[in-house]
Every structure is written in C-alpha cells, then in structure tokens.
N, C-alpha and C. Protein backbone atom coordinates (compact mmCIF):
# COMPACT_ATOMS: atom_id res chain seq x y z
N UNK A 1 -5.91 14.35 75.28
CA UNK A 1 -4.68 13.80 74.77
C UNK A 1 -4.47 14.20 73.31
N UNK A 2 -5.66 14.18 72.47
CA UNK A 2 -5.18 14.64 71.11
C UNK A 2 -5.12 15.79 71.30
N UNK A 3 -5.64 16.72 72.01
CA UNK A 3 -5.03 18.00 71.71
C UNK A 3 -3.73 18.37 72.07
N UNK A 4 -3.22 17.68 73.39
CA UNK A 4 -1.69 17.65 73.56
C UNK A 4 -1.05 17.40 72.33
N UNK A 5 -1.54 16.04 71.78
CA UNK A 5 -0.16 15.35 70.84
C UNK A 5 -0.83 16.13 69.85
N UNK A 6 -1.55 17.27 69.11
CA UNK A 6 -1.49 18.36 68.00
C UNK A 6 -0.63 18.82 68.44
N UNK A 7 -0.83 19.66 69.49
CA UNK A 7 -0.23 20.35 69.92
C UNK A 7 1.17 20.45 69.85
N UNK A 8 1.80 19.33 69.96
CA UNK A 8 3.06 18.74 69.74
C UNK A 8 3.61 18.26 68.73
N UNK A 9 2.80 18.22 68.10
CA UNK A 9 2.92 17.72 66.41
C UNK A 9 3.43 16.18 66.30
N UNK A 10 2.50 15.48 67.34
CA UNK A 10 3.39 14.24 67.15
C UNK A 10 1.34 13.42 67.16
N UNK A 11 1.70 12.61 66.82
CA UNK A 11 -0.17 11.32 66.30
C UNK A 11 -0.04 10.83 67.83
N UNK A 12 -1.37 11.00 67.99
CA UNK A 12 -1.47 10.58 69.95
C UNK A 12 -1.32 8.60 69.14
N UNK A 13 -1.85 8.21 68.45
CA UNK A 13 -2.11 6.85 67.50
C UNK A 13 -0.86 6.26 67.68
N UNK A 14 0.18 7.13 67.45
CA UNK A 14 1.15 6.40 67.21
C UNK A 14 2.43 6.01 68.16
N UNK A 15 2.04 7.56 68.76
CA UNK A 15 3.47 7.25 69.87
C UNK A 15 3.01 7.83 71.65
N UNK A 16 1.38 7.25 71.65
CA UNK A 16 0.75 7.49 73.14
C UNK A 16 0.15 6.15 73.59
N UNK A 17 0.35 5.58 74.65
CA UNK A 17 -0.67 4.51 75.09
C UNK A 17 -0.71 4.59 76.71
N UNK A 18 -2.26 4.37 76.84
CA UNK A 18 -2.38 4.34 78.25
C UNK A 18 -1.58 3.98 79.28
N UNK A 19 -0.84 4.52 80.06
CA UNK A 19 -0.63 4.48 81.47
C UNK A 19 1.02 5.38 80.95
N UNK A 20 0.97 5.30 79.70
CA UNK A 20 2.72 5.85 79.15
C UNK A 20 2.43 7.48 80.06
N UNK A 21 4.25 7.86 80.54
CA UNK A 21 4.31 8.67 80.95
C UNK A 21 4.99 9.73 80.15
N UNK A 22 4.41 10.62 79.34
CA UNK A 22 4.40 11.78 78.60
C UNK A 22 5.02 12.73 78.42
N UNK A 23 6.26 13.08 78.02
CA UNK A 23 7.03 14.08 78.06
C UNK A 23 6.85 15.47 76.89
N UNK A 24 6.27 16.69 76.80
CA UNK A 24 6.01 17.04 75.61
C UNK A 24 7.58 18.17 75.42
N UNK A 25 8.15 17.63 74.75
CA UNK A 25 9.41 18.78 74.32
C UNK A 25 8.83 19.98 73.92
N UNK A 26 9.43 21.47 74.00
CA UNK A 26 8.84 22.23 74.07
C UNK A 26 9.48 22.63 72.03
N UNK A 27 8.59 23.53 72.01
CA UNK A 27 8.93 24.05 70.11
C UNK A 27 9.88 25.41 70.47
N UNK A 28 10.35 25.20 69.60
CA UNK A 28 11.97 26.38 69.12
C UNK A 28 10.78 28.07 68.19
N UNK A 29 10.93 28.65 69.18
CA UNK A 29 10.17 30.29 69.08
C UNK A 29 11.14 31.03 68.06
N UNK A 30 11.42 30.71 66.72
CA UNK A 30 12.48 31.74 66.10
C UNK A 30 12.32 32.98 66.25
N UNK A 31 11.51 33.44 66.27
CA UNK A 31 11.00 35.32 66.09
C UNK A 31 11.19 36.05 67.65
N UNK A 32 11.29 34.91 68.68
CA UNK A 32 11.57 35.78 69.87
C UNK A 32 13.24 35.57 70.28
N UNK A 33 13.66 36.60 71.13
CA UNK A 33 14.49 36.94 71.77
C UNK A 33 15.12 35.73 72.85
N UNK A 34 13.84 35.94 73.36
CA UNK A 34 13.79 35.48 75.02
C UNK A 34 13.96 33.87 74.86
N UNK A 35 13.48 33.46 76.44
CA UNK A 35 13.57 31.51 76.39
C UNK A 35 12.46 31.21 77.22
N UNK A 36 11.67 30.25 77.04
CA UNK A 36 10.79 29.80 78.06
C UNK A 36 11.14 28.17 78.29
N UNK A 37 10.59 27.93 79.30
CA UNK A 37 10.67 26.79 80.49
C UNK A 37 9.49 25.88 79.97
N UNK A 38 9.77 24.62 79.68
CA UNK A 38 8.38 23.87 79.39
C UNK A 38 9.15 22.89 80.60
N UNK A 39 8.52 22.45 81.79
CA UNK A 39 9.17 20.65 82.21
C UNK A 39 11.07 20.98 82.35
N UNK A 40 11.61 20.24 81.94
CA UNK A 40 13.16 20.07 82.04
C UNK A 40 13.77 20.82 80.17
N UNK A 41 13.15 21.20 79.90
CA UNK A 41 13.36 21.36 78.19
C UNK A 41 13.53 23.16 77.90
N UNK A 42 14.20 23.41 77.83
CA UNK A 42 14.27 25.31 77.99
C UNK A 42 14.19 25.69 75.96
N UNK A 43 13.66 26.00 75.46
CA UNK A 43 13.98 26.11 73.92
C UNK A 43 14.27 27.85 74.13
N UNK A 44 15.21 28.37 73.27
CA UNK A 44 16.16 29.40 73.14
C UNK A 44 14.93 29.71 71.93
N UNK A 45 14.56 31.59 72.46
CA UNK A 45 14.42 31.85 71.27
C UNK A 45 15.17 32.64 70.50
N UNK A 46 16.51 31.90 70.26
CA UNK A 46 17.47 32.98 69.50
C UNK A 46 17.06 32.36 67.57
N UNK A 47 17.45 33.03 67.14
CA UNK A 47 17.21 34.09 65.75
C UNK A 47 17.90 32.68 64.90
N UNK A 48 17.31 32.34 63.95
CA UNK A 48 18.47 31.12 63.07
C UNK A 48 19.91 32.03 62.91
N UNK A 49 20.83 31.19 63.00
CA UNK A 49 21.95 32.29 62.61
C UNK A 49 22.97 32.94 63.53
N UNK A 50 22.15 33.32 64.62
CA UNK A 50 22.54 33.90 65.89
C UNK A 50 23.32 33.62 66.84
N UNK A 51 24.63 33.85 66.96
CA UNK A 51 25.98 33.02 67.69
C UNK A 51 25.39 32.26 68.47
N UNK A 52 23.98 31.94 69.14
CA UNK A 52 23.65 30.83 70.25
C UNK A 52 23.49 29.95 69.30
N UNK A 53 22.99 29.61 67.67
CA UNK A 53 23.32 28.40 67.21
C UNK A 53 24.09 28.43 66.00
N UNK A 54 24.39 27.52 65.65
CA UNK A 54 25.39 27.36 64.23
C UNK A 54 24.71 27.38 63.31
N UNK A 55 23.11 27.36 63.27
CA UNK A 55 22.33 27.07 61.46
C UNK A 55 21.16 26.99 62.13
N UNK A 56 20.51 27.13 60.67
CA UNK A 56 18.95 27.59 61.11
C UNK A 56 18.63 26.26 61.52
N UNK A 57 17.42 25.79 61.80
CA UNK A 57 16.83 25.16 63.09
C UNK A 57 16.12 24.21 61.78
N UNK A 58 17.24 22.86 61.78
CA UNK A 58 15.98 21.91 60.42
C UNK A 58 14.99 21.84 60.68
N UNK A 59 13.96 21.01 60.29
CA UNK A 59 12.83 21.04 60.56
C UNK A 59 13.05 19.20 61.37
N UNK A 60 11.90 19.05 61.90
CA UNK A 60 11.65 17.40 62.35
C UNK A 60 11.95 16.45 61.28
N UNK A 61 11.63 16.85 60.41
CA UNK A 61 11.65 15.42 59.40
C UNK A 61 13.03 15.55 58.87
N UNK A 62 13.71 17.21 58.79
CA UNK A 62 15.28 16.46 58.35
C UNK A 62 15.91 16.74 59.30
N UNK A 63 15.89 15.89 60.95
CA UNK A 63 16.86 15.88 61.68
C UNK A 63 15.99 14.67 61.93
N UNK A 64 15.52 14.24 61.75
CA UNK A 64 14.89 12.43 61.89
C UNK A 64 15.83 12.04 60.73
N UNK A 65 15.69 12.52 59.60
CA UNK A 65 16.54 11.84 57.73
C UNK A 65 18.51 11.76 58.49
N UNK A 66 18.73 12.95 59.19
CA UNK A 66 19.78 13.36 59.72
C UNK A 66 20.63 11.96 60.97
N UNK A 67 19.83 12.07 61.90
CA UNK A 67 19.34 10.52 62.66
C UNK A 67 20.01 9.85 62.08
N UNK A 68 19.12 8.80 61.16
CA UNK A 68 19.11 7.80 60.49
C UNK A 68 20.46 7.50 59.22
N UNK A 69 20.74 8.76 58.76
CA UNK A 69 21.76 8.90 57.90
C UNK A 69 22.97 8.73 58.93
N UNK A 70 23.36 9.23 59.95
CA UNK A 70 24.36 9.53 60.80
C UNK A 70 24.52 8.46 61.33
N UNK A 71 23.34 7.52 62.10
CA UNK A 71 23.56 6.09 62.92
C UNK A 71 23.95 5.30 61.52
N UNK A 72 23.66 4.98 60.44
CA UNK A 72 23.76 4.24 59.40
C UNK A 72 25.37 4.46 59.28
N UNK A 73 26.13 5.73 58.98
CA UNK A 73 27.12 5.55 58.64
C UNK A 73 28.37 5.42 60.31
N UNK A 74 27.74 5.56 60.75
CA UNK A 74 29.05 4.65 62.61
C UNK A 74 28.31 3.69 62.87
N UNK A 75 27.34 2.97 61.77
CA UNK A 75 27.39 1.51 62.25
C UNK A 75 26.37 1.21 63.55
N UNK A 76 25.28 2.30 64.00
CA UNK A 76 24.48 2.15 64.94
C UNK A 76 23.41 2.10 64.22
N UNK A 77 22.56 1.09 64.93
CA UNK A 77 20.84 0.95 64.45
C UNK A 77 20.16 2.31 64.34
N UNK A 78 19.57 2.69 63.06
CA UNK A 78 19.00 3.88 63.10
C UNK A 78 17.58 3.81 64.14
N UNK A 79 17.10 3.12 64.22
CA UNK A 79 15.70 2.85 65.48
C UNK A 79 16.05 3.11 66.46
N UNK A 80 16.88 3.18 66.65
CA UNK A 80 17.62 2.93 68.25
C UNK A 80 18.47 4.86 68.36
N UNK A 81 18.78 4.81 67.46
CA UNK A 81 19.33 6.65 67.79
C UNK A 81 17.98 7.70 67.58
N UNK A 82 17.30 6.86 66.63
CA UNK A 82 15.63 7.44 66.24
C UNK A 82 15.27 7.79 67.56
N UNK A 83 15.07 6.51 67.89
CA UNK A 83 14.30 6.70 69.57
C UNK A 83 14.40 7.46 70.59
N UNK A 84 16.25 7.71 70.79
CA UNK A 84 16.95 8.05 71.59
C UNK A 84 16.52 9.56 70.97
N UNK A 85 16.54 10.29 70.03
CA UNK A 85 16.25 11.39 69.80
C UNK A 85 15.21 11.66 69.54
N UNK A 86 14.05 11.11 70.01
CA UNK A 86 12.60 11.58 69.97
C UNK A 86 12.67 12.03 70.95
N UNK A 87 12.70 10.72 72.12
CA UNK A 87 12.01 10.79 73.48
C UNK A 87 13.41 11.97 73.98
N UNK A 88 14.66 12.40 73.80
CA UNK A 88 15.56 13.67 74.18
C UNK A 88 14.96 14.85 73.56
N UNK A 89 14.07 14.67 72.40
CA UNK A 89 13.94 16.12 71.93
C UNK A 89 12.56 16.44 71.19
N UNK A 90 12.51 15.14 70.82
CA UNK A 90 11.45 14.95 69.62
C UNK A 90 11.76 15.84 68.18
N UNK A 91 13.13 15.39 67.88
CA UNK A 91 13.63 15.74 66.64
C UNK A 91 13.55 17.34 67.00
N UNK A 92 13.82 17.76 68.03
CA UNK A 92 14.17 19.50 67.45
C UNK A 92 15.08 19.71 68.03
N UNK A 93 16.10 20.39 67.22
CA UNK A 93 17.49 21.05 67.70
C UNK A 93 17.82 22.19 68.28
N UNK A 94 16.78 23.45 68.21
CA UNK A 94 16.99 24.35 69.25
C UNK A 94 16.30 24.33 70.63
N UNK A 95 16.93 23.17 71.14
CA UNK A 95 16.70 23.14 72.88
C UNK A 95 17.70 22.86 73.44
N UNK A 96 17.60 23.41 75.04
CA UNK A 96 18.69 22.98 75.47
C UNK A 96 17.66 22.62 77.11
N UNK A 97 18.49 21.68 77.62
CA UNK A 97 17.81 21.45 79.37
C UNK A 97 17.76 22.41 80.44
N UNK A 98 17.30 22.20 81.39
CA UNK A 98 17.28 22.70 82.34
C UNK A 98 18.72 22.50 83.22
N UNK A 99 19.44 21.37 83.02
CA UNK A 99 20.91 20.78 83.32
C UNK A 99 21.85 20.99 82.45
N UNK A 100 21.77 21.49 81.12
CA UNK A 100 22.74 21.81 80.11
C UNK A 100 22.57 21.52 79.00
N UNK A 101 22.14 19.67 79.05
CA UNK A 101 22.19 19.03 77.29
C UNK A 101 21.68 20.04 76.19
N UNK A 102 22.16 20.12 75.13
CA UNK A 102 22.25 20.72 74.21
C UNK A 102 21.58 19.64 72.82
N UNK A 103 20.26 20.25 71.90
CA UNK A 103 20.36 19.98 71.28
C UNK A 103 19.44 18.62 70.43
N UNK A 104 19.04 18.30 69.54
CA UNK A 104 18.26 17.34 68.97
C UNK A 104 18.41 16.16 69.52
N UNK A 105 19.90 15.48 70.35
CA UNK A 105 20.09 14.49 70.58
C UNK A 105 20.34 14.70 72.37
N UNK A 106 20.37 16.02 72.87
CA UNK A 106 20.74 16.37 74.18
C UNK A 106 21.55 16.07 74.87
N UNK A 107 22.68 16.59 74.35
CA UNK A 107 24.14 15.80 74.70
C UNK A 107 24.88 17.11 75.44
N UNK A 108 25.02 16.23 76.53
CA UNK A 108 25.95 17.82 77.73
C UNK A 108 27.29 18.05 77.44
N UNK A 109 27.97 18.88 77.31
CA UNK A 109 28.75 19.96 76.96
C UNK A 109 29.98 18.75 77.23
N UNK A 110 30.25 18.08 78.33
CA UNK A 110 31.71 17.36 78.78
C UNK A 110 31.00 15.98 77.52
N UNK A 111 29.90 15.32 77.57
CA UNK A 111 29.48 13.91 76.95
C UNK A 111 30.05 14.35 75.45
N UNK A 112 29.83 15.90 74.55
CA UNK A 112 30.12 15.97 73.61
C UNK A 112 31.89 16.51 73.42
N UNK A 113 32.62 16.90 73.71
CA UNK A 113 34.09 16.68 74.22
C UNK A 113 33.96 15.52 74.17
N UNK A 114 33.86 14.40 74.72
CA UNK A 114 34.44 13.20 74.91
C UNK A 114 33.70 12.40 73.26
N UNK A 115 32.72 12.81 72.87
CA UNK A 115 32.46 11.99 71.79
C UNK A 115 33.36 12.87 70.65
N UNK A 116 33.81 14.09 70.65
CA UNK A 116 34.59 14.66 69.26
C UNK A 116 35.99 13.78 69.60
N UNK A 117 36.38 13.43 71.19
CA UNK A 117 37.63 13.16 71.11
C UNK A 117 37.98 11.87 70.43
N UNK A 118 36.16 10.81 70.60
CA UNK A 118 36.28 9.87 69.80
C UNK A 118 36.39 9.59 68.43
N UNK A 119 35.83 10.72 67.83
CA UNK A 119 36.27 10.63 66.45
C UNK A 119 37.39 11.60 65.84
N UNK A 120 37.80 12.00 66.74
CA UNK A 120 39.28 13.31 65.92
C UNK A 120 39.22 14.91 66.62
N UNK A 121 37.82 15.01 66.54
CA UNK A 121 37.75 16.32 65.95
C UNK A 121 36.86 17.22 66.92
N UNK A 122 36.34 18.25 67.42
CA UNK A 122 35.88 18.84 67.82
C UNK A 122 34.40 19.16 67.22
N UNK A 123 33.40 19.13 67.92
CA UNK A 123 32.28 19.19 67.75
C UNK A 123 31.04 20.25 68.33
N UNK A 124 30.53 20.77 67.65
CA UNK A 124 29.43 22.61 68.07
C UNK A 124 28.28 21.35 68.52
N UNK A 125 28.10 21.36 69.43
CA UNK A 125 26.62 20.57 69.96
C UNK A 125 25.26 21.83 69.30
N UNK A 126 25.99 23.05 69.17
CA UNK A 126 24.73 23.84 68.56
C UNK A 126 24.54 23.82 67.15
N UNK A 127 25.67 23.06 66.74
CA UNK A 127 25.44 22.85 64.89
C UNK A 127 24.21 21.51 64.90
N UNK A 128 23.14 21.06 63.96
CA UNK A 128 22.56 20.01 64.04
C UNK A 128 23.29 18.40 63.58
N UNK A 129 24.61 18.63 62.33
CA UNK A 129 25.34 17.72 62.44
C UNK A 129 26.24 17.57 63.38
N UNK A 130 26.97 18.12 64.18
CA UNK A 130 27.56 18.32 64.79
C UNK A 130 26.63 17.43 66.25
N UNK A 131 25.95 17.78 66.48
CA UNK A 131 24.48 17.49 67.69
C UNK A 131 24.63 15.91 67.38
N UNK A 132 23.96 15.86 66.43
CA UNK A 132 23.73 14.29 65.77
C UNK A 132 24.83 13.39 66.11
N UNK A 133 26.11 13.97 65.16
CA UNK A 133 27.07 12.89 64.96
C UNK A 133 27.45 12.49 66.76
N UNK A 134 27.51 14.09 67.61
CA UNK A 134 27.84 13.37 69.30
C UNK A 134 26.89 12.60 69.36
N UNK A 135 25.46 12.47 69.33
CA UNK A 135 25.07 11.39 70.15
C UNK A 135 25.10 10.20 69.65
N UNK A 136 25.31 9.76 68.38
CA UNK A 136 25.38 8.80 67.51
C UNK A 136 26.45 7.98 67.66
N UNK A 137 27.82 9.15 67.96
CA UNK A 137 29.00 8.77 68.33
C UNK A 137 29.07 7.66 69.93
N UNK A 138 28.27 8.40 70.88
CA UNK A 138 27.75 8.46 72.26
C UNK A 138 27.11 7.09 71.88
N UNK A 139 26.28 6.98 71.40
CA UNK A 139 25.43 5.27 71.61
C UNK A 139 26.32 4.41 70.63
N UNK A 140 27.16 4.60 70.04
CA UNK A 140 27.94 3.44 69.93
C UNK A 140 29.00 3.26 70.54
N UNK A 141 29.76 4.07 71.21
CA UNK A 141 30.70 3.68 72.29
C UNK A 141 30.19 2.70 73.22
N UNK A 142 28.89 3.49 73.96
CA UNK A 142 27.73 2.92 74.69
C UNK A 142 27.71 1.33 74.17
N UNK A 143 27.16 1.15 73.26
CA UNK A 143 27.01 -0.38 72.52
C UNK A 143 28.37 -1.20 73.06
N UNK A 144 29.58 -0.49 72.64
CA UNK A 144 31.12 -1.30 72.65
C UNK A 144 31.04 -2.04 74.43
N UNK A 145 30.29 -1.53 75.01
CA UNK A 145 30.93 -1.23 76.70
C UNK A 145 29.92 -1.81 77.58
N UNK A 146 28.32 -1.25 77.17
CA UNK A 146 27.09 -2.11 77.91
C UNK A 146 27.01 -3.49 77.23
N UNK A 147 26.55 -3.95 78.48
CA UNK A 147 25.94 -5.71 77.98
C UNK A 147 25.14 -5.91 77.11
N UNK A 148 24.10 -5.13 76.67
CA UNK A 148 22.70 -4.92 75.90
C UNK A 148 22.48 -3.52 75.95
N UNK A 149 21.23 -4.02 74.55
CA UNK A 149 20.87 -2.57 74.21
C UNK A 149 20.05 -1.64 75.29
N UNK A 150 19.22 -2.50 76.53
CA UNK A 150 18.74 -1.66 77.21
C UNK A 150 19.90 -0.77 78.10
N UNK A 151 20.93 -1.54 78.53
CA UNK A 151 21.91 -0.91 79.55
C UNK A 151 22.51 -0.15 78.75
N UNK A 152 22.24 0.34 76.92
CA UNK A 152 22.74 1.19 76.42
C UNK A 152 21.89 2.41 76.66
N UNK A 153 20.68 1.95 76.35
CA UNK A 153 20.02 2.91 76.42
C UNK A 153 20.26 3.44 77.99
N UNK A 154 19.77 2.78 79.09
CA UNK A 154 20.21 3.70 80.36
C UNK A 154 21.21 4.41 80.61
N UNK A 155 22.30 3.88 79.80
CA UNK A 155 23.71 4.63 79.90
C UNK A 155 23.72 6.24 79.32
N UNK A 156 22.92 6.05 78.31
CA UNK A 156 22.79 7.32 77.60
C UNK A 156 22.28 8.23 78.32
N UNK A 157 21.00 7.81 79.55
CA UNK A 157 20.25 8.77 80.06
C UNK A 157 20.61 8.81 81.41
N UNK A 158 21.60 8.07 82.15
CA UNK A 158 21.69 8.00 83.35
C UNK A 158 23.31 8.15 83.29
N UNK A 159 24.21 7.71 82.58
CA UNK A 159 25.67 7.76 82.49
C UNK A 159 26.02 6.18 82.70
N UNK A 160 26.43 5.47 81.94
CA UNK A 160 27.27 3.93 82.47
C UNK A 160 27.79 3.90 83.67
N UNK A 161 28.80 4.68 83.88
CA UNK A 161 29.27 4.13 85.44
C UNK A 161 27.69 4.60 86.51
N UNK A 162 27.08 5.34 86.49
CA UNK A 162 26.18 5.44 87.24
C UNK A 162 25.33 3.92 87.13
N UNK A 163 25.12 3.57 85.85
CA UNK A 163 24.17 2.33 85.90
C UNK A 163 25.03 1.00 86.32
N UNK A 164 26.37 0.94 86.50
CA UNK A 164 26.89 0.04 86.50
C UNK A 164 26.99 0.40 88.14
N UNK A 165 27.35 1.07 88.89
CA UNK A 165 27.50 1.37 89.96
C UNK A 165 25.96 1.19 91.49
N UNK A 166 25.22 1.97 90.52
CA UNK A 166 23.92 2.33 91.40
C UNK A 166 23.05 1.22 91.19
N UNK A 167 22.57 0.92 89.85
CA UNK A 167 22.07 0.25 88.94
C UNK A 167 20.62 1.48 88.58
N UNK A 168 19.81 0.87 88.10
CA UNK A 168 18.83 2.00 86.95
C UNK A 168 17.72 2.39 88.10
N UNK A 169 18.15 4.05 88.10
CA UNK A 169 16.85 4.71 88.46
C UNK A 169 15.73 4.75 88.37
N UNK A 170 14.37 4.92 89.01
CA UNK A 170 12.99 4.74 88.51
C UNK A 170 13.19 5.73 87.31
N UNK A 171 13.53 6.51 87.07
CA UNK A 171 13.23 7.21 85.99
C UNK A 171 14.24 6.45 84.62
N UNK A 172 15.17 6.43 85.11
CA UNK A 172 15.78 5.35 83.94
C UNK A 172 14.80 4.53 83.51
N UNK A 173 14.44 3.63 84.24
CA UNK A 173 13.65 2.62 83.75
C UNK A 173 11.98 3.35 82.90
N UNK A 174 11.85 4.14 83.02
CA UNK A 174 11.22 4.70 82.41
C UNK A 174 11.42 5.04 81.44
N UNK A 175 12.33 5.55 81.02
CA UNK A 175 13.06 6.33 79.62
C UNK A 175 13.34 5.19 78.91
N UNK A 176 14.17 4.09 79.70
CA UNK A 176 14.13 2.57 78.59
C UNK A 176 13.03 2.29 78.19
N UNK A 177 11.78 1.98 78.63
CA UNK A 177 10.58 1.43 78.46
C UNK A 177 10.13 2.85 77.19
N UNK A 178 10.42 3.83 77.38
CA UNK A 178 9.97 4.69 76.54
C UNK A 178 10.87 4.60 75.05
N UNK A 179 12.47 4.83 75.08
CA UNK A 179 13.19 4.06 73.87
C UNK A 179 12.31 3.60 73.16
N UNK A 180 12.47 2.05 74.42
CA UNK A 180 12.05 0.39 73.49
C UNK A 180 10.42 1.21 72.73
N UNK A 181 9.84 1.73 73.11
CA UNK A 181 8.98 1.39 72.64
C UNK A 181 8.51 2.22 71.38
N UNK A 182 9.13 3.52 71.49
CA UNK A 182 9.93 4.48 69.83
C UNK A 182 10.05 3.73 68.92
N UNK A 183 11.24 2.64 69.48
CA UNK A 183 11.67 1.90 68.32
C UNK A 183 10.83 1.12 68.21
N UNK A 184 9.75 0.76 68.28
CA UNK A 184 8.77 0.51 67.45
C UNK A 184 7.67 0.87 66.42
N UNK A 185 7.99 2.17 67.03
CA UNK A 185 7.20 3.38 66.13
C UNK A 185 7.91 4.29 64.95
N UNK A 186 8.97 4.24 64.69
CA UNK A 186 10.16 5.07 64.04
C UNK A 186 10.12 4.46 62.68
C-alpha cells in the first residue's frame, strides 16, 4: 500500500484505511505524445499548450488552492468540492475518462454546457479555471435541488434525476462514503 500511495503521491496515513476501495488516478505524461489507460482515467499525453488543453497542467497543490478559492467564492463548502475533486481526479487536470469527463473536477462535455449556461458564459473544461469553476458551479446547483449533502454528492457522480429516480447505485454509495470521508482529510 505505501508503495501504491508513493506512487501516487498521495500519504497511504492520510487518505487509506482498511477495507476502503482505492481508486489511483493516473499522472499527466507531458513529454509524450500518446495516452495511456489506467482503470476508467485515460491522462492525454499532449504537450502543455497544445490545442488538447488550454494551459500548462498546474500542479496538485494549485488546483487544490484553485478548489478552495473557486467553492469559497459561489458560496460552496470548500471540503466538499475538495473532496469531490480528489476522489474525480486527485487534483490533476490533464485527464480525461474513459466516458468523456474532462478534467481536475471531471465534468462531461453536456454537465459543463449546462453549468456555463448557469453562470452566463461558456466554459473550456480543458482550461483548469474553467474545469473548476464547472464543477463548483455543478455542486451548488446540486446543493439548491438535493435534500442533503450526501444526495449531492451522488448527484454529482450518478446524475440527480438518476438518484432521484433509481435511487443510489452500489458504486454511488461508494463514492459518497469515499467524499464523506476526503472531507475529513482536506
């Protein structure tokens, strides 16, 4: 396990505990071309700069500062978008899914359309503010509409009408339990 969480650059201490189920986001390859496959997480190795993204690739600690600055100013708990963008990316912005999401906060191509339409303006899910402000945008709509913060959080990873409809997937319920428990570590 510690060599995983080196590996990953994340403290097995801080954000691993027995029986937790482990997702390792894969790292952003600047110097290559190509893309590799880790799990559901595809990281692009395109070039900082390079029409596949809008800006070079922050580092973890300023798209965590990024996070926290962004939920602070729309009025969302920074722990809570913290979380939401660990366990989607673990603070790195050049990834994209195996399904589409795009990005530090992993927000799919129609979810980010609908969050620029909420604030005005049009939004590059491949820029890192741009990334941020959709999902930030995204969990506080979320907040306006779910009952609680967990059915926010599922909403984010499963879609609201899906959770309101189906109710929460085993894997949903997983990803909540994983959130909640970020935000304790963040």
């Amino acid at each position: 396990m510690a060599a995983i969480a080196k590996a990953s650059g994340i403290s097995p201490s801080s954000f691993l505990q027995i029986g937790q189920r482990l997702t390792i986001p894969t790292r952003t390859d600047r110097g290559d071309s190509g893309s590799t496959t880790s799990g559901t997480t595809t990281t692009t190795g395109a070039a900082p700069g390079s029409s596949e993204w809008a800006d070079t690739m922050p580092s973890r600690s300023e798209i965590r500062d990024l996070i926290s600055a962004t939920a602070s100013a729309y009025g969302v708990d920074p722990r809570l978008a913290l979380a939401i963008g660990w366990q989607e990316s673990g603070w790195q912005q050049g990834v994209t899914s195996s399904v589409g999401a795009v990005g530090a906060m992993q927000v799919m191509p129609q979810s980010g359309e609908w969050a620029g339409s909420l604030i005005g303006r049009t939004l590059n899910l491949r820029d890192a503010h741009d990334n941020v402000t959709a999902g930030v945008v995204i969990i506080r709509q979320l907040t306006a509409m779910a009952k609680d913060r967990d059915e926010v959080i599922a909403a984010y990873y499963q879609g609201l009408g899906s959770v309101q409809e189906r109710g929460w997937y085993s894997d949903t319920r997983q990803y909540v339990a994983n959130v909640n428990y970020f935000m304790t570590r963040v």
